[in-house]
Protein backbone atom coordinates (compact mmCIF):
# COMPACT_ATOMS: atom_id res chain seq x y z
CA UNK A 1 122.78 18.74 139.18
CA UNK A 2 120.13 16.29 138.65
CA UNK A 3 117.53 14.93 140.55
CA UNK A 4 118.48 11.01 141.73
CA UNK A 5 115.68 8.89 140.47
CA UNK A 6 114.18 7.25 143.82
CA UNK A 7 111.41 5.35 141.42
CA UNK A 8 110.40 1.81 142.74
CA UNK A 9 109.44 -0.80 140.43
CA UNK A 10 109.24 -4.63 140.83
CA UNK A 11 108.57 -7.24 138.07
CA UNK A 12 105.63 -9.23 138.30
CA UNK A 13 102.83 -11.01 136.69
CA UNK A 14 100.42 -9.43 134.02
CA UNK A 15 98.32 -7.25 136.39
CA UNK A 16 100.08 -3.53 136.90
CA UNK A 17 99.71 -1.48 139.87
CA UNK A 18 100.96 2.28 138.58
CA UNK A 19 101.10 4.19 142.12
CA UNK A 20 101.78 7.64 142.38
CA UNK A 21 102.94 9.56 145.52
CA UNK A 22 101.64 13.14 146.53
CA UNK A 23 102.36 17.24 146.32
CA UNK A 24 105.98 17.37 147.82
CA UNK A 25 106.35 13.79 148.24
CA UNK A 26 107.98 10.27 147.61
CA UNK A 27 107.98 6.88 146.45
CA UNK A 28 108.67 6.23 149.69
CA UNK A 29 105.25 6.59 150.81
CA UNK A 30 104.05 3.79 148.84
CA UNK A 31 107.15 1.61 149.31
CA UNK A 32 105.44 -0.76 151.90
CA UNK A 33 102.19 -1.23 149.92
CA UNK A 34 103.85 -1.62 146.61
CA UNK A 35 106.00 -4.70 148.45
CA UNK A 36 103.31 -6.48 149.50
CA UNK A 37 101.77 -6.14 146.44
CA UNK A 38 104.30 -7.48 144.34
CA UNK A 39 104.62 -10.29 146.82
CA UNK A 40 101.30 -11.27 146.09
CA UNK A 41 102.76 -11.73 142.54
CA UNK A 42 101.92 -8.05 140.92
CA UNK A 43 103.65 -6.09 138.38
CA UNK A 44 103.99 -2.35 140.45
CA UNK A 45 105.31 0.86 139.13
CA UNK A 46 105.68 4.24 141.64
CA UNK A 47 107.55 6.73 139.81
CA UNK A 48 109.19 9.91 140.97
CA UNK A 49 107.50 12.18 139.49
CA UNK A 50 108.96 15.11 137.59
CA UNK A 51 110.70 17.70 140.40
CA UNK A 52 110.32 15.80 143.10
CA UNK A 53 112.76 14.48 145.44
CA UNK A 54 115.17 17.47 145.48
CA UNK A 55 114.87 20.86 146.55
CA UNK A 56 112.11 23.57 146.82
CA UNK A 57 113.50 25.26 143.54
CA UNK A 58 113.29 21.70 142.08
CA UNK A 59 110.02 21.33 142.67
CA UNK A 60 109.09 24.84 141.50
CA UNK A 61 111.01 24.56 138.37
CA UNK A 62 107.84 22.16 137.68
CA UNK A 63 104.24 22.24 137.17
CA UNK A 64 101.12 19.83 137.16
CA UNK A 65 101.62 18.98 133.40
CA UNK A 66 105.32 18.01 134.31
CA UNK A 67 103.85 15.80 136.94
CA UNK A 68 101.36 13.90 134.45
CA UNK A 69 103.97 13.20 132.10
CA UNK A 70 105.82 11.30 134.67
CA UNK A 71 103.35 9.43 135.37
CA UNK A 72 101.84 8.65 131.38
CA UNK A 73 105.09 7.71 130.79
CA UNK A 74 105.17 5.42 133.49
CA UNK A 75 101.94 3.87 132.08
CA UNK A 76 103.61 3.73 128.99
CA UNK A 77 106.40 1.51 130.24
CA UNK A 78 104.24 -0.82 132.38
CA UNK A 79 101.80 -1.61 129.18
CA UNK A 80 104.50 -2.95 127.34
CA UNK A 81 104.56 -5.80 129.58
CA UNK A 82 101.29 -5.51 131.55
CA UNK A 83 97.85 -6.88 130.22
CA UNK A 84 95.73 -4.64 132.89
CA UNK A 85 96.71 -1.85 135.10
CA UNK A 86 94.94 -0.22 137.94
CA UNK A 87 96.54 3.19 138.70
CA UNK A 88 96.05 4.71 141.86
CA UNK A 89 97.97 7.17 144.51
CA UNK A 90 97.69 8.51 147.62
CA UNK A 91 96.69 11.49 148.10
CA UNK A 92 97.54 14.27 145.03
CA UNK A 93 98.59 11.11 143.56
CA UNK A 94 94.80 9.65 143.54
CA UNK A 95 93.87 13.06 141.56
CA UNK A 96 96.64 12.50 139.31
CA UNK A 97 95.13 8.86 138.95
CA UNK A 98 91.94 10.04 138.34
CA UNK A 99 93.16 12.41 135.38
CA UNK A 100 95.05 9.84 133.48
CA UNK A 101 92.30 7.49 133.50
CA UNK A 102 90.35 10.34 131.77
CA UNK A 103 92.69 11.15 129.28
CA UNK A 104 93.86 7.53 128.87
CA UNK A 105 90.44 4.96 129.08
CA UNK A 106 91.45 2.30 127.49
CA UNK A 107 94.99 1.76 129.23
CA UNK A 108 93.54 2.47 132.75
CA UNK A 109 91.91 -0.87 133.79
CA UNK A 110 91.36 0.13 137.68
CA UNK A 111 91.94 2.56 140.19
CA UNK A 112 92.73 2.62 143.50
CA UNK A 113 92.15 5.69 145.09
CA UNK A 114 94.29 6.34 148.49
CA UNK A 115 92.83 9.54 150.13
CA UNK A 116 91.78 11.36 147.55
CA UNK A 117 92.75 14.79 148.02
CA UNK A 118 90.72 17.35 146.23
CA UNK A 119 90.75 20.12 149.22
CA UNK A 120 92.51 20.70 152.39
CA UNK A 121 89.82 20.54 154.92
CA UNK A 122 91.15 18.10 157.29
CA UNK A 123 90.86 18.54 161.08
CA UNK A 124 94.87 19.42 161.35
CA UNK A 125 94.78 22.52 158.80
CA UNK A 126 95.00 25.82 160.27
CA UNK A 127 91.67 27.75 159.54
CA UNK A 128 92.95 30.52 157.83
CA UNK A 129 94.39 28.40 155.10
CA UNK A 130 91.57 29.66 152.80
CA UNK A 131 92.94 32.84 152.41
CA UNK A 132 95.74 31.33 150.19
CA UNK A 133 93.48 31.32 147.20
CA UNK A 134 92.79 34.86 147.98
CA UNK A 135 96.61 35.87 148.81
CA UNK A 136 98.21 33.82 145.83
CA UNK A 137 98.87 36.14 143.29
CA UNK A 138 100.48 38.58 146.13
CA UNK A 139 104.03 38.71 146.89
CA UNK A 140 103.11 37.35 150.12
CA UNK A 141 101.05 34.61 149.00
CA UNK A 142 103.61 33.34 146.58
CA UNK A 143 106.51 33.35 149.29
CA UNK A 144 104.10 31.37 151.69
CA UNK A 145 104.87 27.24 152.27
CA UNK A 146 102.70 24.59 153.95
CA UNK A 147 105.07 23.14 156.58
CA UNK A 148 103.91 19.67 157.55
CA UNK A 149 102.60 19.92 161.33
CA UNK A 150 101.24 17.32 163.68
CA UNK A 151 100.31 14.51 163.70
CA UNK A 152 102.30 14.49 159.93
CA UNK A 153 99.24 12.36 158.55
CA UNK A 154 100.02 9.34 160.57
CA UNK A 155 98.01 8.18 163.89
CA UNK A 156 100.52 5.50 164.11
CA UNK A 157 102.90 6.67 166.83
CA UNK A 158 105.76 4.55 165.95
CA UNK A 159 105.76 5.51 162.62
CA UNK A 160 105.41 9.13 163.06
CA UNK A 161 108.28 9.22 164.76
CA UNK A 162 110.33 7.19 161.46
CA UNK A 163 109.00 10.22 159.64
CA UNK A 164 109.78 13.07 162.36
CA UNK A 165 113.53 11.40 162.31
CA UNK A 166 113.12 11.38 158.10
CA UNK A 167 112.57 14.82 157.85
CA UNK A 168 114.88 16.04 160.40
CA UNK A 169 117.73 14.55 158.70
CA UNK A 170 116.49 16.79 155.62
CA UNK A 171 116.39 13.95 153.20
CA UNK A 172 113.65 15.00 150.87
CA UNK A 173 113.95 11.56 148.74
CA UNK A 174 113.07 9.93 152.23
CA UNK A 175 110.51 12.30 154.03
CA UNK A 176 109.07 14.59 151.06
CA UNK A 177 109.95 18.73 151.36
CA UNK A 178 109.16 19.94 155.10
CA UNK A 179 106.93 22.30 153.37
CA UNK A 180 105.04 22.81 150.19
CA UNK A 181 105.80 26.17 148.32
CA UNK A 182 102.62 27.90 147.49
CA UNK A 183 102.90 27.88 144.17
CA UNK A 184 103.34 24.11 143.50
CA UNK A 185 99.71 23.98 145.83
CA UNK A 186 98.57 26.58 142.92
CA UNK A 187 99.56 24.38 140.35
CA UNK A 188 97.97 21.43 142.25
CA UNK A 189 94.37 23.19 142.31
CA UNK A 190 94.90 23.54 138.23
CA UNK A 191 95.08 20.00 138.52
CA UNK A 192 92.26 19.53 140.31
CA UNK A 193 89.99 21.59 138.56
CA UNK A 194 91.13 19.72 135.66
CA UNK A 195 90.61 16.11 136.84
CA UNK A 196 86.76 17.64 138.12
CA UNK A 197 85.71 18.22 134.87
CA UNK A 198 86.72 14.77 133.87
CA UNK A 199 85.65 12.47 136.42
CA UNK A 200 82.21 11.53 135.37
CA UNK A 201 83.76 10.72 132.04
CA UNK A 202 85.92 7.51 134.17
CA UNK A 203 83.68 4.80 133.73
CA UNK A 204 86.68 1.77 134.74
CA UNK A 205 85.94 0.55 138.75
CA UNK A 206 87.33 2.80 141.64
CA UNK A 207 88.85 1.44 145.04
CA UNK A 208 89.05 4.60 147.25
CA UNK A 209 90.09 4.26 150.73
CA UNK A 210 89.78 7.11 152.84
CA UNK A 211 90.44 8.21 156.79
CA UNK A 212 87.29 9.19 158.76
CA UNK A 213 89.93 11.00 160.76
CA UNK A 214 91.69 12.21 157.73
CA UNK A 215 93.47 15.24 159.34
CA UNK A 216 94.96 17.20 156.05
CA UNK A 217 91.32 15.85 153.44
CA UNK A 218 88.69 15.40 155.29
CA UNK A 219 86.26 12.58 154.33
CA UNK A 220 84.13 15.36 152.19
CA UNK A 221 86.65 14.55 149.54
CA UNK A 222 85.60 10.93 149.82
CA UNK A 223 82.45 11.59 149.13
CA UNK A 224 82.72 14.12 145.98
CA UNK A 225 84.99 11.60 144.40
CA UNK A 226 82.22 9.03 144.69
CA UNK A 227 79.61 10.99 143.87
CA UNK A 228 81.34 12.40 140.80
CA UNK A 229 83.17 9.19 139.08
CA UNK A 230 81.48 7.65 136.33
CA UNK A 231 81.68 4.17 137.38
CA UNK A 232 81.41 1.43 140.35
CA UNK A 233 83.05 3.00 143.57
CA UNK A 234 84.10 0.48 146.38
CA UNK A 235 84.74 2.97 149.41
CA UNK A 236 86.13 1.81 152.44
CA UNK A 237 86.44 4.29 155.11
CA UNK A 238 88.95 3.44 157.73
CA UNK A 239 88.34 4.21 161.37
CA UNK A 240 91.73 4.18 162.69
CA UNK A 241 94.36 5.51 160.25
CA UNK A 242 94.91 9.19 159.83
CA UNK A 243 95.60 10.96 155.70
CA UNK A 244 98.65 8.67 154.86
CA UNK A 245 97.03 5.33 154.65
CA UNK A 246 99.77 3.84 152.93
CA UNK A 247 101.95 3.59 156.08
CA UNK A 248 99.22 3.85 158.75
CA UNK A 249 98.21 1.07 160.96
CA UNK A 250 95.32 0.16 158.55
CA UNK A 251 97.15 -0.28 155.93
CA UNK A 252 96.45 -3.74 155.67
CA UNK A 253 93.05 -3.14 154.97
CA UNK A 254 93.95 -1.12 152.01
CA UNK A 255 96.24 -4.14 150.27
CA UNK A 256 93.42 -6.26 150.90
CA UNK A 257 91.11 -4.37 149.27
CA UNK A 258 93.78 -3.71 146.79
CA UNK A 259 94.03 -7.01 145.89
CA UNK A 260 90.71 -7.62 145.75
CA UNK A 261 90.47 -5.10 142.87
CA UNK A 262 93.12 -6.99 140.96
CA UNK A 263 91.31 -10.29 141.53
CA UNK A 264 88.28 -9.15 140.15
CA UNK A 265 89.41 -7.57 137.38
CA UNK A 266 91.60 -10.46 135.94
CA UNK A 267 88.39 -12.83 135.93
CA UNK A 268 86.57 -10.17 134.21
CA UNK A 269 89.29 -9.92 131.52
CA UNK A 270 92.00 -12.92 131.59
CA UNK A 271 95.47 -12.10 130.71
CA UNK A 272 95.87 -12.38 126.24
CA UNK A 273 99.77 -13.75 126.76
CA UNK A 274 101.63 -14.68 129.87
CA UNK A 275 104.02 -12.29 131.00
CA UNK A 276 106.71 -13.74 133.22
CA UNK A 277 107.13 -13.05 137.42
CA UNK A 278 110.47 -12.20 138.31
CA UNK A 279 111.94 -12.49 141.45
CA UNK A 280 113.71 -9.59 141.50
CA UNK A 281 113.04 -6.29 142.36
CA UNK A 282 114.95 -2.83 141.14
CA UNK A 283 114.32 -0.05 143.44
């Protein structure tokens, strides 16, 4: 049976966010900062991407390549109305971000980079998770699964407990998988070692927005992203937000800042032909 498309896209003006969710995730986890900024009048875009939203075997079925076409064609669809787009994610989703832009320059405006994670080396991830790389190709690294632990990426009490009641109900589309087969992490890492080859060739400005308590990517991956793009980087590092900044209690800060790139980069380069705001939104 197939997977139910849990995409979120609202109408807008000429300026496209394209945001993209993480390894085992959901729209869902951009849902509130995609709202707010479409109510500041933006075109935004965050697809499913390819195996996602179902079951383990689902997301197995898929690789990283899978991924990135979900997402280019997502791009594809948002430049037929939008003039500039800033793609961004949060987490695997920023290195997904940070690939397209390097294998499509001139329809990547913008990022916005949302905890950029290039290595699990946060504060909540059990020490002996480097022997994966070494165990992989085993029959017992390939059975193994990162299951989410606490505090679930969010510092936010109130929230963490929305998630804890998410993924007890076993609602993948609402929550993300409980945990991560090891082989979709494999494919991640090809992904990564991908986009680092690439990055000094993105040249286009870079929001990145990072936790200095970042419990699953610690803020290391903050600064290798900076230190390897191409371009201007505008880092903001958050001091009370844990990884999923999208839903944390700073997330203000990060549509702010968010905005801010979209101001910016529609003085640099006004809109050719107007493109319409809607009202309405299709989730």
């Amino acid at each position: 049976m197939p997977i139910r498309d849990h995409s979120l896209r609202y109408a807008g003006d000429a300026t496209g966010f394209l945001l993209i969710h993480g390894l085992g995730g959901t729209p869902v986890e951009l849902r509130l900062v995609a709202r707010a900024l479409h109510r500041a009048g933006h075109t935004v875009h965050c697809p499913q991407l390819a195996g996602h939203c179902g079951t383990e075997a689902d997301l197995l079925a898929t690789g990283w390549r899978d991924w990135a076409k979900s997402a280019l064609a997502e791009l594809d669809r948002m430049r037929e109305s939008c003039e500039r787009v800033i793609v961004g994610g949060l987490s695997m989703g920023a290195v997904m971000a940070m690939h397209i832009a390097a294998e499509r320059p001139l329809d990547v405006d913008g990022l916005a980079l949302y905890a950029p994670t290039l290595r699990y080396d946060g504060w909540s991830i059990p020490w002996y998770s480097f022997l994966l790389k070494l165990l992989i190709n085993t029959p017992v690294g390939q059975r193994f699964s990162f299951v989410e632990r606490e505090p679930y990426g969010v510092k936010d009490k109130r929230t963490r407990h929305i998630i804890l009641n998410a993924m007890a109900s076993g609602d993948s589309a609402e929550a993300g998988l409980h945990g991560t087969p090891s082989r979709s992490v494999q494919q991640m890492w090809h992904l990564i070692a991908r986009t680092r080859r690439q990055m000094s060739s993105i040249t286009c400005p870079a929001l990145l927005v990072h936790a200095r308590e970042d419990d699953v990517a610690g803020l290391s991956n903050a600064f290798e992203v900076q230190r390897r793009l191409g371009g201007l980087v505008d880092a903001v590092i958050l001091d009370d937000s844990y990884h999923l900044v999208t839903i944390d209690q700073q997330r203000d800060i990060l549509i702010e800042r968010s905005l801010g790139l979209a101001q910016r980069l529609s003085r640099a380069a006004p809109a050719r032909r107007p493109v319409p705001l809607h009202a309405d939104a299709v989730e």
